[in-house]
Protein backbone atom coordinates (compact mmCIF):
# COMPACT_ATOMS: atom_id res chain seq x y z
CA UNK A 1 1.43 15.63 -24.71
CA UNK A 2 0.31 15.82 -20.94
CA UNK A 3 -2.90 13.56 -20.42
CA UNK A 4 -6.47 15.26 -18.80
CA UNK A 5 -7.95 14.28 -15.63
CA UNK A 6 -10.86 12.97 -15.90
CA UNK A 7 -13.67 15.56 -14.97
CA UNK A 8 -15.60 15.14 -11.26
CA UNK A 9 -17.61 18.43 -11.84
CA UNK A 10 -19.86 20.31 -13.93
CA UNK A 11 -17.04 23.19 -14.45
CA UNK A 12 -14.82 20.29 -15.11
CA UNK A 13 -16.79 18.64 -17.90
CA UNK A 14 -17.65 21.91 -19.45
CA UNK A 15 -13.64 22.99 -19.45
CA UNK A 16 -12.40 19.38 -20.96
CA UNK A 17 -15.22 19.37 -23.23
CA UNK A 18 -14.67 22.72 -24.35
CA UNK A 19 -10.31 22.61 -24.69
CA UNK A 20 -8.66 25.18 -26.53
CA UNK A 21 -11.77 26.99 -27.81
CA UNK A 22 -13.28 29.90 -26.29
CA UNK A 23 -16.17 30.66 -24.36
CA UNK A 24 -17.82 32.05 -27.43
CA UNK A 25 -17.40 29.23 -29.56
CA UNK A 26 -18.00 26.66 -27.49
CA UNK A 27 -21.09 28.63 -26.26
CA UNK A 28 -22.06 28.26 -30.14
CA UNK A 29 -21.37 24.49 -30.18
CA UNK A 30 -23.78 23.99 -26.86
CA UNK A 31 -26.29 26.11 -28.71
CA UNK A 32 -26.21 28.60 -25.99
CA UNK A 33 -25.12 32.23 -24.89
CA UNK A 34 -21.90 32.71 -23.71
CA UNK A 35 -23.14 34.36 -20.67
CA UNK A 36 -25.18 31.19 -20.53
CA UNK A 37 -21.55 28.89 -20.88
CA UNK A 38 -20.18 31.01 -18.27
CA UNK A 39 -22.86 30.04 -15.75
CA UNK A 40 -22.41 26.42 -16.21
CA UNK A 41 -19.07 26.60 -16.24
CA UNK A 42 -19.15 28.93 -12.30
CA UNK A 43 -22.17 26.24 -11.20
CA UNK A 44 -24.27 29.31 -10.52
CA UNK A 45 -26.77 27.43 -13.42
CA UNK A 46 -26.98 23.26 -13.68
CA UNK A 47 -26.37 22.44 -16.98
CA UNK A 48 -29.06 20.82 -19.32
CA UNK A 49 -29.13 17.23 -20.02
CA UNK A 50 -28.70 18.58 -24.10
CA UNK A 51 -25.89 20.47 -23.21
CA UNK A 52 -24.71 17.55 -20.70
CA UNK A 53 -24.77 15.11 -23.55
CA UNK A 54 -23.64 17.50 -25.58
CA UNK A 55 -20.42 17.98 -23.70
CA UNK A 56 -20.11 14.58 -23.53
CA UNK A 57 -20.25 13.77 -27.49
CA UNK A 58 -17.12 16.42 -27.34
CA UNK A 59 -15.13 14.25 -24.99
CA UNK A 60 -15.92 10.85 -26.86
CA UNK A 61 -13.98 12.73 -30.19
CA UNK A 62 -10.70 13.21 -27.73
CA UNK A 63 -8.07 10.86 -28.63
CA UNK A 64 -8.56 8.01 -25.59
CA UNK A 65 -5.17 8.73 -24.27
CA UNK A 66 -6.21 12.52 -23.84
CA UNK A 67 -9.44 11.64 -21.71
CA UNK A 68 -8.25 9.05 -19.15
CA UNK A 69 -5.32 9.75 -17.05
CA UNK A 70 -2.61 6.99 -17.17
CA UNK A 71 -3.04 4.15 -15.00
CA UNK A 72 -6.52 4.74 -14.52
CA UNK A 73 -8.85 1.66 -15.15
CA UNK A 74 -12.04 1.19 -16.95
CA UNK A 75 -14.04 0.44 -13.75
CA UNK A 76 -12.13 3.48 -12.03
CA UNK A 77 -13.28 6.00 -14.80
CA UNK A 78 -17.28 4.57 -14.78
CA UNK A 79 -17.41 5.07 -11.04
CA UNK A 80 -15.86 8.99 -11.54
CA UNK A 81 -18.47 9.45 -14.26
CA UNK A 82 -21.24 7.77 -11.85
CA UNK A 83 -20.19 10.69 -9.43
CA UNK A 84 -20.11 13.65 -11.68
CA UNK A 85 -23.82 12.82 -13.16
CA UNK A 86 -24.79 12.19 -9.32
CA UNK A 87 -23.71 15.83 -8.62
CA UNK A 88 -25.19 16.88 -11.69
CA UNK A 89 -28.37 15.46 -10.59
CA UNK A 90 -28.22 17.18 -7.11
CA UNK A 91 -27.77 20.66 -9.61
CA UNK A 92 -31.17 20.40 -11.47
């Protein structure tokens, strides 16, 4: 089982958050239209903070293994996630 990186962007998040599922039903699990998903996903729309946290609730239920790459430290993966929600800032 190959391990994710961990996300640095919006399209990122939304694609590790999302996996295997489509557009359509992960659309449905944001609460949103999948032309709506696609958006977010292409950065041509910032995405929500419901739909950030959202996204994020998704990631907490991956297996820890599957959502830091190996080697990667604690302190390593807070200063990625510091990053991403910076550049999610600069989107809204």
């Amino acid at each position: 089982m190959s391990s994710i990186t961990f996300p640095t962007s919006q399209k990122e998040l939304l694609r590790v958050a999302r996996g295997s599922r489509t557009q359509v039903e992960f659309a449905q699990v944001l609460g949103v239209a999948r032309s709506t998903l696609s958006r977010y996903e292409s950065e041509k729309l910032g995405l929500p903070v419901h739909a950030l946290n959202r996204c994020l609730e998704e990631m907490a239920k991956l297996k820890d293994h599957e959502r830091r790459p190996a080697g990667e430290s604690v302190p390593k993966l807070v200063d990625h996630a510091s990053h991403l929600l910076e550049g999610l800032r600069r989107l809204l």
